[in-house]
PDB file of N, CA and C in Angstrom:
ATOM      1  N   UNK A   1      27.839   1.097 -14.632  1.00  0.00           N
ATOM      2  CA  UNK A   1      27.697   2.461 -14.164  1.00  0.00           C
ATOM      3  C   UNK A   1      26.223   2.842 -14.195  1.00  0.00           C
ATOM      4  N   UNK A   2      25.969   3.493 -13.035  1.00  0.00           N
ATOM      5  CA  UNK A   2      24.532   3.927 -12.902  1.00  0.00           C
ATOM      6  C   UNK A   2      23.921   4.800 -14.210  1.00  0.00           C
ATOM      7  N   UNK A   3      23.012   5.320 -14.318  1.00  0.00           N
ATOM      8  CA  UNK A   3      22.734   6.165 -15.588  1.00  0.00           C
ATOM      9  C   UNK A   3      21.998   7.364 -14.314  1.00  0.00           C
ATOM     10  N   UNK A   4      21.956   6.966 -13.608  1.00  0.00           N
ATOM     11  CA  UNK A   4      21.794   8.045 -12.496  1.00  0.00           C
ATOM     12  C   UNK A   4      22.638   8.477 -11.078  1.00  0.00           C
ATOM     13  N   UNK A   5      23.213   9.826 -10.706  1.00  0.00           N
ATOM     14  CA  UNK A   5      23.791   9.972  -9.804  1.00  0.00           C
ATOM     15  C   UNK A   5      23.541   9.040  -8.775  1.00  0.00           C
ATOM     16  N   UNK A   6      23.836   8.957  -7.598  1.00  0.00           N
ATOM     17  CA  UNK A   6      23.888   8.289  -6.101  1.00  0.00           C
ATOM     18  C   UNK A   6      22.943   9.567  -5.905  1.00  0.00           C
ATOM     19  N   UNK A   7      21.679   8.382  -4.949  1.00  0.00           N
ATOM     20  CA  UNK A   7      21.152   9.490  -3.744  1.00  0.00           C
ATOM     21  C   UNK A   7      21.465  10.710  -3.368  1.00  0.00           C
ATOM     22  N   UNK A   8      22.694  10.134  -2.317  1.00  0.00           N
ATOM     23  CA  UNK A   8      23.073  11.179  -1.811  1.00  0.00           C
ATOM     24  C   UNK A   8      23.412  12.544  -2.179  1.00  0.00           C
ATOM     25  N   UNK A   9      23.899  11.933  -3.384  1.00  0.00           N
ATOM     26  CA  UNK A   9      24.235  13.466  -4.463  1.00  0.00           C
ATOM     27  C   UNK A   9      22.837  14.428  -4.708  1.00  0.00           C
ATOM     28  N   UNK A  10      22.209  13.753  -5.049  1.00  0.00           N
ATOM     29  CA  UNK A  10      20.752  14.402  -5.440  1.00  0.00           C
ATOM     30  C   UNK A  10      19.838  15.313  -4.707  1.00  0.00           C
ATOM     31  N   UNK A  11      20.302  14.169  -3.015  1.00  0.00           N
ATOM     32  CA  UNK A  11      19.554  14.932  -2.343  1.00  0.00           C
ATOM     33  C   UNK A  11      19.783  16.352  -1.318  1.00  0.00           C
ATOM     34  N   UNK A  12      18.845  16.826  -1.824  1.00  0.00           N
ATOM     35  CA  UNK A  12      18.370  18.282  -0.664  1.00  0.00           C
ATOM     36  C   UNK A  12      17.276  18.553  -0.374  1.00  0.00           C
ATOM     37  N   UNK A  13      17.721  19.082   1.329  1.00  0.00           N
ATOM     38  CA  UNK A  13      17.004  19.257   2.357  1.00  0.00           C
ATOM     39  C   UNK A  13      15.768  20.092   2.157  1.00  0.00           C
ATOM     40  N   UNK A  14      14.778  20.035   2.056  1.00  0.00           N
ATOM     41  CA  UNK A  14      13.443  21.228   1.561  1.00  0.00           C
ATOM     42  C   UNK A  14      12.360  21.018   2.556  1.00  0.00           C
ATOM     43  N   UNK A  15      11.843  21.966   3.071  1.00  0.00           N
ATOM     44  CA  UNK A  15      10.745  22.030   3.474  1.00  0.00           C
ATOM     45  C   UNK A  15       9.200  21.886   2.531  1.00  0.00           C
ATOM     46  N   UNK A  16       9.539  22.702   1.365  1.00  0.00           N
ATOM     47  CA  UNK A  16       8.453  22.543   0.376  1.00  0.00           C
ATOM     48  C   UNK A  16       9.232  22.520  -1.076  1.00  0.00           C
ATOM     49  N   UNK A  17       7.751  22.069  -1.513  1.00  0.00           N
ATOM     50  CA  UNK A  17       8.083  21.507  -2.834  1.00  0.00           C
ATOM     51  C   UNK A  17       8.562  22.396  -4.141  1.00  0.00           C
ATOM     52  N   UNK A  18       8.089  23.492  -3.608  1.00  0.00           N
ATOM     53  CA  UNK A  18       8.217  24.738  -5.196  1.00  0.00           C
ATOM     54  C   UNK A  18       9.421  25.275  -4.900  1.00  0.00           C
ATOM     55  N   UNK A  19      10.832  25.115  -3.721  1.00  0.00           N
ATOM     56  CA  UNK A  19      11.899  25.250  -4.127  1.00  0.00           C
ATOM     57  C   UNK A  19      12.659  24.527  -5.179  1.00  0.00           C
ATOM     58  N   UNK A  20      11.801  23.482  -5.555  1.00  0.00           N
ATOM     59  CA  UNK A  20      12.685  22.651  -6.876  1.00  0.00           C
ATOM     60  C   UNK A  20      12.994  22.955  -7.795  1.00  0.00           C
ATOM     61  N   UNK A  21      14.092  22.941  -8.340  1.00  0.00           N
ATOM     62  CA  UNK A  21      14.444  24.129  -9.760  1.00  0.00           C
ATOM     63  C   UNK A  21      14.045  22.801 -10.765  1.00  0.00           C
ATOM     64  N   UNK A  22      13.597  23.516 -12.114  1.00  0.00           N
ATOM     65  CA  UNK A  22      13.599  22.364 -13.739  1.00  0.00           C
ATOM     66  C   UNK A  22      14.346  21.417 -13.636  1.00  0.00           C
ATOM     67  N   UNK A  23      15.423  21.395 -13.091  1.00  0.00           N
ATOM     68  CA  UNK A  23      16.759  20.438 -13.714  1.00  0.00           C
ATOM     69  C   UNK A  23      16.456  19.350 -12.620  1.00  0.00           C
ATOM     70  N   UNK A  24      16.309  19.983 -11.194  1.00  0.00           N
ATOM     71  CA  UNK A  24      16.093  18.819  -9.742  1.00  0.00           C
ATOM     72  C   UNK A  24      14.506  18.229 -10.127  1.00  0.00           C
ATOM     73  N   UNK A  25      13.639  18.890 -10.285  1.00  0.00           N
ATOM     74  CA  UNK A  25      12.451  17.830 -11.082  1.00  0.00           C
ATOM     75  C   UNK A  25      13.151  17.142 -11.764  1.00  0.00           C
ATOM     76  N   UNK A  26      13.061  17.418 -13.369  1.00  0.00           N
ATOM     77  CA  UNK A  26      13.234  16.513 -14.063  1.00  0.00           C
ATOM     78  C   UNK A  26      14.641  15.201 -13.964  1.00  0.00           C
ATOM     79  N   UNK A  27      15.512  15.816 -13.312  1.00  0.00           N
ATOM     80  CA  UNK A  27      16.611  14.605 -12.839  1.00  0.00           C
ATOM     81  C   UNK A  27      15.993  13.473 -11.901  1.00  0.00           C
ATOM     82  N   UNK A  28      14.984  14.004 -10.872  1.00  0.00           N
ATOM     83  CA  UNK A  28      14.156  13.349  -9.995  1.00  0.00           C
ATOM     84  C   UNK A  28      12.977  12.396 -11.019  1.00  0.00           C
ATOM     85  N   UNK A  29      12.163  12.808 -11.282  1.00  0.00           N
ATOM     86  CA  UNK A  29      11.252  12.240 -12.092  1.00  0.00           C
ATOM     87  C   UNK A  29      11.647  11.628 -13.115  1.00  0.00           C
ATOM     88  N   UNK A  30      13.067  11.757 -13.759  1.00  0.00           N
ATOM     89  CA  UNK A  30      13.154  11.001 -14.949  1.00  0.00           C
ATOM     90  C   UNK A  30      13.539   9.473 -14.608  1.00  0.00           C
ATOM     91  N   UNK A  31      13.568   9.219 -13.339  1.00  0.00           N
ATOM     92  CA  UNK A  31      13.992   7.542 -12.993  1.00  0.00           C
ATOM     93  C   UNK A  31      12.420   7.280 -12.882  1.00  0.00           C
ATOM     94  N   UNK A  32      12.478   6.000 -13.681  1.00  0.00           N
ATOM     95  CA  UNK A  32      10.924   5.085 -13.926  1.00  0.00           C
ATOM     96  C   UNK A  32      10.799   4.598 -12.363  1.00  0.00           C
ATOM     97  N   UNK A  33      11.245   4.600 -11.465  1.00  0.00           N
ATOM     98  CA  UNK A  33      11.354   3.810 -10.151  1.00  0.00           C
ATOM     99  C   UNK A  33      10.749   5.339  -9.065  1.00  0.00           C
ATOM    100  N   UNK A  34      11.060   6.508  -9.689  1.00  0.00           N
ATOM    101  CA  UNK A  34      11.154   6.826  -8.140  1.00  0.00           C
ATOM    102  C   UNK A  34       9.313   7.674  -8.721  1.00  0.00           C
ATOM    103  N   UNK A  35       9.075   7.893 -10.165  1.00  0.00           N
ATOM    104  CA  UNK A  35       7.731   7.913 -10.868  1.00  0.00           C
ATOM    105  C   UNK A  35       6.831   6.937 -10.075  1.00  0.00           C
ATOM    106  N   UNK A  36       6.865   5.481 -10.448  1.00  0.00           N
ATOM    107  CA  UNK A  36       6.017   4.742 -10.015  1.00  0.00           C
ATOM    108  C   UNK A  36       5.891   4.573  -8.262  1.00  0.00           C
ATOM    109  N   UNK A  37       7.202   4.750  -7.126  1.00  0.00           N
ATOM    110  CA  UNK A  37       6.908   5.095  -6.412  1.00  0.00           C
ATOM    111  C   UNK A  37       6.005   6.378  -5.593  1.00  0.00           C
ATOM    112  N   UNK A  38       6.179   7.796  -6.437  1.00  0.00           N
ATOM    113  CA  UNK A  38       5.153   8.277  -6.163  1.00  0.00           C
ATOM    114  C   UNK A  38       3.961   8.247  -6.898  1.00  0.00           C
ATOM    115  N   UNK A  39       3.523   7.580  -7.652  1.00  0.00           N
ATOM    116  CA  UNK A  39       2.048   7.122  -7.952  1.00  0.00           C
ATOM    117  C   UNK A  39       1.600   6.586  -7.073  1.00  0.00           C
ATOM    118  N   UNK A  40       2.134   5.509  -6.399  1.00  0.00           N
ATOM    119  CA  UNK A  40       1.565   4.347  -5.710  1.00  0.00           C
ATOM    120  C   UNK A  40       1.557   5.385  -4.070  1.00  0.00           C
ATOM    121  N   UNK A  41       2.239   5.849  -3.408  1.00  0.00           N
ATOM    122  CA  UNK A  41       2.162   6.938  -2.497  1.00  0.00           C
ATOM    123  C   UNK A  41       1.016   7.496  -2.282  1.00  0.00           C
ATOM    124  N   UNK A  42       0.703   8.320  -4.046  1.00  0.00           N
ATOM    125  CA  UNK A  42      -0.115   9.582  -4.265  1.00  0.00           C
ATOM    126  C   UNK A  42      -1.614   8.811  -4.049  1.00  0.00           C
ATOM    127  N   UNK A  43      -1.716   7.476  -4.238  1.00  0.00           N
ATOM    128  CA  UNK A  43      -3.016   6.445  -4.281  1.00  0.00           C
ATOM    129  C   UNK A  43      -3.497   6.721  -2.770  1.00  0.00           C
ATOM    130  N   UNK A  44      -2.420   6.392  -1.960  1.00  0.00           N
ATOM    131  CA  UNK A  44      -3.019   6.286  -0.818  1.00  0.00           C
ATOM    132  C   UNK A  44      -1.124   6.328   0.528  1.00  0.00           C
ATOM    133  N   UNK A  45      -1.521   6.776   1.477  1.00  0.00           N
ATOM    134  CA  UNK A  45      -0.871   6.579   2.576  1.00  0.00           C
ATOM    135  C   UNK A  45      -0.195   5.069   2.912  1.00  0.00           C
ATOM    136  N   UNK A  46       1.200   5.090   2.461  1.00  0.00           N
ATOM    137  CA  UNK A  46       1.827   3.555   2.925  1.00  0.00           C
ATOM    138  C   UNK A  46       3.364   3.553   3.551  1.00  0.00           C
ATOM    139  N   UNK A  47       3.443   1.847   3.841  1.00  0.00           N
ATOM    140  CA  UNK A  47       4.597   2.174   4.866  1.00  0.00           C
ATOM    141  C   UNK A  47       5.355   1.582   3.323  1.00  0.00           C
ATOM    142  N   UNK A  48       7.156   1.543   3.819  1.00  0.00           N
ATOM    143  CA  UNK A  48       7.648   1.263   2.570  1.00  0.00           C
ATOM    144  C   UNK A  48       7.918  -0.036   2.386  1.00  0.00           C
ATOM    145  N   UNK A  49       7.297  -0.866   3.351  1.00  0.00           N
ATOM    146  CA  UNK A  49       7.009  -2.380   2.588  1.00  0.00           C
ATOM    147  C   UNK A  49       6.291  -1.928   1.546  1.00  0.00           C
ATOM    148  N   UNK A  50       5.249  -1.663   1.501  1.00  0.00           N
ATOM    149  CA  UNK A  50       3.426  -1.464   1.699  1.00  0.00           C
ATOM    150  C   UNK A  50       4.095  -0.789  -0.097  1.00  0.00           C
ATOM    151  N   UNK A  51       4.804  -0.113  -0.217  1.00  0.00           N
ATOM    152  CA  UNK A  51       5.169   0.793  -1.576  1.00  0.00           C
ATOM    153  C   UNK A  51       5.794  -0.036  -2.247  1.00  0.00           C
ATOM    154  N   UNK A  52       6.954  -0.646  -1.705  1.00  0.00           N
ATOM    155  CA  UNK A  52       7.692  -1.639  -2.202  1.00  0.00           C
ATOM    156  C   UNK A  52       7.107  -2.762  -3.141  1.00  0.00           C
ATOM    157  N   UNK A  53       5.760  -3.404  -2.074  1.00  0.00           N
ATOM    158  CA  UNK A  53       5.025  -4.540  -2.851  1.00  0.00           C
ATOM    159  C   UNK A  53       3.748  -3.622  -3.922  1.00  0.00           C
ATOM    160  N   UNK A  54       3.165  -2.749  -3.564  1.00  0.00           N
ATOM    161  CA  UNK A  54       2.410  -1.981  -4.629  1.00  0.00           C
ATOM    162  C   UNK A  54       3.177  -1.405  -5.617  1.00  0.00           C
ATOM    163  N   UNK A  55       4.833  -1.296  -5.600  1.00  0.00           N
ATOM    164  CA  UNK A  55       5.488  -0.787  -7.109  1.00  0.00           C
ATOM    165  C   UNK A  55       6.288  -1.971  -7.767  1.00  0.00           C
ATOM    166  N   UNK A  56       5.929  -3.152  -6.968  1.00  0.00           N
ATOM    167  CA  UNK A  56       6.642  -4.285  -7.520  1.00  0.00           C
ATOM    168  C   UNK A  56       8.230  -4.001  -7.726  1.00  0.00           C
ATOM    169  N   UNK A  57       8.566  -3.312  -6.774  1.00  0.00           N
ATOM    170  CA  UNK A  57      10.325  -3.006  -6.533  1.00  0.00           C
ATOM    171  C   UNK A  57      10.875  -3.955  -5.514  1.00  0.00           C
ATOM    172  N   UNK A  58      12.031  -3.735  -4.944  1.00  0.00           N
ATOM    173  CA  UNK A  58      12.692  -3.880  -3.723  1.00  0.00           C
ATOM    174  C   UNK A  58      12.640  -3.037  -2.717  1.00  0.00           C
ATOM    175  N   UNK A  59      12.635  -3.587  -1.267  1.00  0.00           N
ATOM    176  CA  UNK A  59      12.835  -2.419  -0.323  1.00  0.00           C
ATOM    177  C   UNK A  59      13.676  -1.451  -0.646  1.00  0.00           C
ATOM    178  N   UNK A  60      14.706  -1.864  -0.773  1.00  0.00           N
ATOM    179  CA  UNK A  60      16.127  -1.065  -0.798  1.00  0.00           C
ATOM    180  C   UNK A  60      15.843   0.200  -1.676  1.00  0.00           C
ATOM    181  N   UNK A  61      15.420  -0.163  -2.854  1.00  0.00           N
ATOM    182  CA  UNK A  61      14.690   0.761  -3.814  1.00  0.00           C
ATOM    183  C   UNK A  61      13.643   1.494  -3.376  1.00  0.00           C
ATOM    184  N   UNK A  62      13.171   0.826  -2.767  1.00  0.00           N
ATOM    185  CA  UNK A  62      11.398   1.915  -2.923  1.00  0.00           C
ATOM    186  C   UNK A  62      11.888   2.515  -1.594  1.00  0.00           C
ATOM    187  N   UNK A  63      12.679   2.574  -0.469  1.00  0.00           N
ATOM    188  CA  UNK A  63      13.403   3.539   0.434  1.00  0.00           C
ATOM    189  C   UNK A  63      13.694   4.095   0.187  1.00  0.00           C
ATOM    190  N   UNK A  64      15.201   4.196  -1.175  1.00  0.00           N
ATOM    191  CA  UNK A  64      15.983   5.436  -1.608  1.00  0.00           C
ATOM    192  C   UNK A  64      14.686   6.168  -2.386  1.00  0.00           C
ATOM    193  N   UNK A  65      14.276   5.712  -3.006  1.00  0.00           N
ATOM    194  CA  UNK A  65      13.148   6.982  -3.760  1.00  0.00           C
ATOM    195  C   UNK A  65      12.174   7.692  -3.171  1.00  0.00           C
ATOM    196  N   UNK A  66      11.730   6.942  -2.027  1.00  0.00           N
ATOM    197  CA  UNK A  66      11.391   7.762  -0.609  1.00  0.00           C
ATOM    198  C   UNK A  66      11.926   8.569  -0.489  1.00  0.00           C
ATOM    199  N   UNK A  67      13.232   8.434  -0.048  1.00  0.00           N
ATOM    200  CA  UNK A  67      14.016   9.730   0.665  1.00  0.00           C
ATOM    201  C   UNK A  67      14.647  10.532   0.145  1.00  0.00           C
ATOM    202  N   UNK A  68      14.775  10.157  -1.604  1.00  0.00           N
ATOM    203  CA  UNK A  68      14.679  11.408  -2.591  1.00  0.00           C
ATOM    204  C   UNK A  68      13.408  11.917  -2.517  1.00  0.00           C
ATOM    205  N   UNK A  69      12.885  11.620  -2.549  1.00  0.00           N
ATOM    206  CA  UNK A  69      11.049  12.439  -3.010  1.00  0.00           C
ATOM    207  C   UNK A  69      10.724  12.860  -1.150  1.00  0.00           C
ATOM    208  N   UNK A  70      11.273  12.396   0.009  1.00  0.00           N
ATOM    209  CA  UNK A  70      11.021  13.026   0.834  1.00  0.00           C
ATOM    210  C   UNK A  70      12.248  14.633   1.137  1.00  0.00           C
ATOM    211  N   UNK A  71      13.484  14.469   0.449  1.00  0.00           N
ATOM    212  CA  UNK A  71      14.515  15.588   0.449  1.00  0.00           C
ATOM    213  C   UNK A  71      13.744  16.656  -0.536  1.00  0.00           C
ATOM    214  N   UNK A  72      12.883  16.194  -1.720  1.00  0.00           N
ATOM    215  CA  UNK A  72      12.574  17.146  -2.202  1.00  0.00           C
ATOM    216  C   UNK A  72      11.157  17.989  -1.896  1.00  0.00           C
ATOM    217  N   UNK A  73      10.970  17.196  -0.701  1.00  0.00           N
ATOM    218  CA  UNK A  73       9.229  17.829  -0.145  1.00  0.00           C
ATOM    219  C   UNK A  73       8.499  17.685  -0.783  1.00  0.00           C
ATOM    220  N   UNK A  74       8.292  16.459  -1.566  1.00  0.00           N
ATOM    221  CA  UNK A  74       6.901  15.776  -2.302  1.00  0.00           C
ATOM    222  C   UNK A  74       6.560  14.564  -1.575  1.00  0.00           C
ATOM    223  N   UNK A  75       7.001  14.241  -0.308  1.00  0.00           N
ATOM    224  CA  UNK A  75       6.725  12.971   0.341  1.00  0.00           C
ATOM    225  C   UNK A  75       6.684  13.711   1.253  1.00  0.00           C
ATOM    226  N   UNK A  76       5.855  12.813   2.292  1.00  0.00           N
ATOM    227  CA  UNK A  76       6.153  13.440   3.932  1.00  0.00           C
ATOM    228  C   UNK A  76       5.953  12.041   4.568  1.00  0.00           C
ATOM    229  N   UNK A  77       6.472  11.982   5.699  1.00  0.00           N
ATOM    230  CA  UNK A  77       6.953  10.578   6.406  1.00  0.00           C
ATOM    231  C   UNK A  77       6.372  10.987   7.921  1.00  0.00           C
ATOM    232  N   UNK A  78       5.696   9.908   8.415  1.00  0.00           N
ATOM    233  CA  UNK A  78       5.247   9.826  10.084  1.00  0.00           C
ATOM    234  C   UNK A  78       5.678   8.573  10.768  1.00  0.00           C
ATOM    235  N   UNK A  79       5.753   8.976  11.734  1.00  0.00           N
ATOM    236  CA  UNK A  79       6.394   7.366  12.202  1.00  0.00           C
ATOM    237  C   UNK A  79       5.006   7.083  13.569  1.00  0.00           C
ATOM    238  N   UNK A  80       4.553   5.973  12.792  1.00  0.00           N
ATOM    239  CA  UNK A  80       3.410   5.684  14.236  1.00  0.00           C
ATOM    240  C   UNK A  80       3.439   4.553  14.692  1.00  0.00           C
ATOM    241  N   UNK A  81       3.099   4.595  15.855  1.00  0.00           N
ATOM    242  CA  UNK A  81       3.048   3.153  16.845  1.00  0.00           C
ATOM    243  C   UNK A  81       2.126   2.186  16.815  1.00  0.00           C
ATOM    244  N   UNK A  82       2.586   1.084  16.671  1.00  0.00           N
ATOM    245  CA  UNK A  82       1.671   0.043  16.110  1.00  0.00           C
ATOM    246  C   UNK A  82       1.016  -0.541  17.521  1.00  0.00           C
ATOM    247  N   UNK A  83       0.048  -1.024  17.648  1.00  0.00           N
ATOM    248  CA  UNK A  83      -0.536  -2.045  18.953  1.00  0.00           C
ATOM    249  C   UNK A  83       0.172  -2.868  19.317  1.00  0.00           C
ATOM    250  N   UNK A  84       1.029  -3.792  18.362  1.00  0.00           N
ATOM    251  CA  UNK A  84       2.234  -4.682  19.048  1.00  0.00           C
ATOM    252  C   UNK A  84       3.427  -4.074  19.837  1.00  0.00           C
ATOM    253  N   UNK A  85       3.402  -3.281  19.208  1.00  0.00           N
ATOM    254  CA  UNK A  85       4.393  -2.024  20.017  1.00  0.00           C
ATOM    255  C   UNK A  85       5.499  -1.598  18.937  1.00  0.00           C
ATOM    256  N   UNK A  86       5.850  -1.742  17.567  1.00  0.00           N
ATOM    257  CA  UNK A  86       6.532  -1.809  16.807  1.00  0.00           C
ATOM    258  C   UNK A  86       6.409  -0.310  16.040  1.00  0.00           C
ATOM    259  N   UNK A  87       7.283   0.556  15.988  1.00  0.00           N
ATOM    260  CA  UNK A  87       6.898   1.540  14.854  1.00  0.00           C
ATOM    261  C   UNK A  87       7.002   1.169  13.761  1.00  0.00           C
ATOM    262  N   UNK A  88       6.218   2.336  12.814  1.00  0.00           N
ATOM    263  CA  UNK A  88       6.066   1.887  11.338  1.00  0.00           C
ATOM    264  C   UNK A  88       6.062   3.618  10.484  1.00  0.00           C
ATOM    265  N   UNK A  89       7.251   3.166   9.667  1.00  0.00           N
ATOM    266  CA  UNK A  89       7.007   4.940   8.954  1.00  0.00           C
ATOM    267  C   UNK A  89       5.982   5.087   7.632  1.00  0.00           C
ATOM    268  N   UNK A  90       5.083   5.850   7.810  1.00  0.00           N
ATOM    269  CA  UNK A  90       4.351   6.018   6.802  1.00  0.00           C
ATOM    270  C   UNK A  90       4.505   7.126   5.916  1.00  0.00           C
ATOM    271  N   UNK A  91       4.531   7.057   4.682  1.00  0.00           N
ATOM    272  CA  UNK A  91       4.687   7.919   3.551  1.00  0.00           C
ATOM    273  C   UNK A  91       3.575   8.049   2.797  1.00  0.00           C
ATOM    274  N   UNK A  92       3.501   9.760   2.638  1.00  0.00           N
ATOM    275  CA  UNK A  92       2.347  10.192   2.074  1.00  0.00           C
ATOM    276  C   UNK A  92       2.581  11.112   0.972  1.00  0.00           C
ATOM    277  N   UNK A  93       2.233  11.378  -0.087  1.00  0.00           N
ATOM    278  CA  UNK A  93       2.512  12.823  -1.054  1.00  0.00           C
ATOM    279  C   UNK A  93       1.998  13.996  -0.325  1.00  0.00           C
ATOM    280  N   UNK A  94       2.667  14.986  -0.745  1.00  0.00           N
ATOM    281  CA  UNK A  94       2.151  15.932   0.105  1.00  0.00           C
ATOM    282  C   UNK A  94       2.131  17.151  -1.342  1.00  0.00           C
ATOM    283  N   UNK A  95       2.494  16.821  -2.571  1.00  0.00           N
ATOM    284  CA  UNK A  95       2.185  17.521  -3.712  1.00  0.00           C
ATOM    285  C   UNK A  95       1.209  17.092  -4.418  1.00  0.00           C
ATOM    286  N   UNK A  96       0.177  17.861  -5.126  1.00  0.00           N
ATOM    287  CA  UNK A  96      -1.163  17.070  -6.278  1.00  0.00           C
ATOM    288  C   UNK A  96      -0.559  17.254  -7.678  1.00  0.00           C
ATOM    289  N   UNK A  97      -0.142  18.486  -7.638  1.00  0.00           N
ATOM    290  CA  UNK A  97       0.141  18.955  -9.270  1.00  0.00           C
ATOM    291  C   UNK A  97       1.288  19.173  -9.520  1.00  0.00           C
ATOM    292  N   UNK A  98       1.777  19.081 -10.924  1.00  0.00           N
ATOM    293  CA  UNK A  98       2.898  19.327 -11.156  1.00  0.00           C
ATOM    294  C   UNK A  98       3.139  20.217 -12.546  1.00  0.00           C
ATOM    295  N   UNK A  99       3.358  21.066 -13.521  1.00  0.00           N
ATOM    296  CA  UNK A  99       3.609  21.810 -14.626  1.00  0.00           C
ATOM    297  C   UNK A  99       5.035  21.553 -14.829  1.00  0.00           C
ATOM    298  N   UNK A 100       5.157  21.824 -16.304  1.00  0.00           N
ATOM    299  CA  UNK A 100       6.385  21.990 -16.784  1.00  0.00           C
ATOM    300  C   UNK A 100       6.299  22.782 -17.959  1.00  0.00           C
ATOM    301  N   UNK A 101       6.897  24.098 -17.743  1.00  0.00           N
ATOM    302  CA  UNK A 101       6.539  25.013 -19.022  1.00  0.00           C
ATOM    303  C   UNK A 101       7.838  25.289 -19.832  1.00  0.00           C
ATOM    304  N   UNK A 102       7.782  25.086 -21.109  1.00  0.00           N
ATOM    305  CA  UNK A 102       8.629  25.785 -22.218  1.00  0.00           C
ATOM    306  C   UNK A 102       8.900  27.028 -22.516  1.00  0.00           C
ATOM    307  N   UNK A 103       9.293  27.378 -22.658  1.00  0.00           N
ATOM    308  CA  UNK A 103       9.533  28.723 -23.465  1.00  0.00           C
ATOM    309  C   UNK A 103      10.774  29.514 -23.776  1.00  0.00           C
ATOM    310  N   UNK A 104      11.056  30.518 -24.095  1.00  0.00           N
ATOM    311  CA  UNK A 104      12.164  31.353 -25.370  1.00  0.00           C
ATOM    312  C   UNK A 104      13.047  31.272 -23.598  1.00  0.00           C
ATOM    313  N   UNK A 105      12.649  31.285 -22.230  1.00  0.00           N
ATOM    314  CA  UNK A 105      13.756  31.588 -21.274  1.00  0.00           C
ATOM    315  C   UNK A 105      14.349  30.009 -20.871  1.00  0.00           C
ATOM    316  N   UNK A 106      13.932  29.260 -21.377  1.00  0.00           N
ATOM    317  CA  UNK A 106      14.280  27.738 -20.669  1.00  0.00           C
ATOM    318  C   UNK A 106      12.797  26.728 -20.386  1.00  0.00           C
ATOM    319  N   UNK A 107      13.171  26.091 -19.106  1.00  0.00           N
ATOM    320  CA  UNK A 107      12.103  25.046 -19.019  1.00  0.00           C
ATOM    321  C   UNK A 107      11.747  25.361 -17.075  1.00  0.00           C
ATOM    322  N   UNK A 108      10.604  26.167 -17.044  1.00  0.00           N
ATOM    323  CA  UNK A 108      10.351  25.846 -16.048  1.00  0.00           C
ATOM    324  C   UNK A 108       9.186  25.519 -15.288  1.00  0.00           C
ATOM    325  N   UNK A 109       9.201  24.387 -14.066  1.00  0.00           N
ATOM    326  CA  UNK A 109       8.270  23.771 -13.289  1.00  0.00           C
ATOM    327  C   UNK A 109       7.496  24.234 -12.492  1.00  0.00           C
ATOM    328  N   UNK A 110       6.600  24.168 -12.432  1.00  0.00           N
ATOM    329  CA  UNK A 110       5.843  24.798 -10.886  1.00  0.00           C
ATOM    330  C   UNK A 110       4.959  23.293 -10.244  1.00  0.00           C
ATOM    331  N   UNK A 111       5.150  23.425  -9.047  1.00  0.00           N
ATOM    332  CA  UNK A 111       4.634  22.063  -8.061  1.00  0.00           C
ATOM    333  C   UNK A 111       3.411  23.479  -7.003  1.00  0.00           C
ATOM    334  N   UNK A 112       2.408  22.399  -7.172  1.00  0.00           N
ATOM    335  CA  UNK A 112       1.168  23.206  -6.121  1.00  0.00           C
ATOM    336  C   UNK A 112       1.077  22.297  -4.672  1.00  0.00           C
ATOM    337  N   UNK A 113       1.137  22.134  -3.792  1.00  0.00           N
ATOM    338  CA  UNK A 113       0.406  21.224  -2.927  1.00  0.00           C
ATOM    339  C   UNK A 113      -0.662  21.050  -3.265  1.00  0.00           C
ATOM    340  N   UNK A 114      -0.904  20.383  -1.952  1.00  0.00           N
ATOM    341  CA  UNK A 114      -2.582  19.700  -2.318  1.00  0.00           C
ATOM    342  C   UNK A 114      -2.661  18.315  -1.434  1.00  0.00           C
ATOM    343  N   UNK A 115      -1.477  18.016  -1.149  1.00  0.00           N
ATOM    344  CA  UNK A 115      -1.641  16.368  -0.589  1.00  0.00           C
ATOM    345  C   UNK A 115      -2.358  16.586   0.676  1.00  0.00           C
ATOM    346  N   UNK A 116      -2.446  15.022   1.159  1.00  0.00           N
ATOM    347  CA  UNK A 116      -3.627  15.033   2.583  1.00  0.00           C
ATOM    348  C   UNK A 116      -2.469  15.925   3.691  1.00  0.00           C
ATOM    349  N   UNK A 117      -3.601  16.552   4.789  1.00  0.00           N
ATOM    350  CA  UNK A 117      -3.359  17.018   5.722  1.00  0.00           C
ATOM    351  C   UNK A 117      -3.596  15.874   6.633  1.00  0.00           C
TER     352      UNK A 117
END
């Protein structure tokens, strides 16, 4: 049994990142896989081979954590045309910062942008 929901469960549709409530961060970020995928992202602009072999994962993997971290609007995805003629989707962070505050009401996050335009 997984120690984490299915994708699909997780994910929702967002335009930006500061609709994320405490619980959808930290459920998101607490998998070591979908962390090191956006590090390697936040480095630089890649396709998800390109993430796959820089997080030392599997495709299959470094896709689904894509498209969690792109449902939650901390990724953003382009699809461009290669000279051979082949598209290629590229993934970029589109968040810099992240907080997580304590206090007497609960635990809550705030996400800033900042990623490349």
């Amino acid at each position: 049994m997984s120690a984490h929901p299915p994708t699909s469960n997780r994910a929702v549709e967002r335009n930006d990142a500061t609709d994320l409530s405490a619980t959808e961060f930290l459920n998101l970020f607490g998998d070591e896989y979908t962390r090191t995928v956006f590090e390697v992202v936040a480095e630089e602009s890649r396709s998800g081979r390109a993430v796959a072999e820089a997080a030392d994962i599997s495709r299959t993997t470094a896709y689904r954590r894509l498209n969690d971290l792109c449902d939650a609007g901390l990724v953003r995805s382009e699809i461009t045309l290669c000279r051979d003629g082949h598209h290629r989707e590229q993934f970029e962070a589109v968040s810099a910062s992240f907080s997580i505050s304590l206090d007497g009401d609960g635990i809550e996050t705030t996400v800033r942008g900042g990623g490349r335009s």
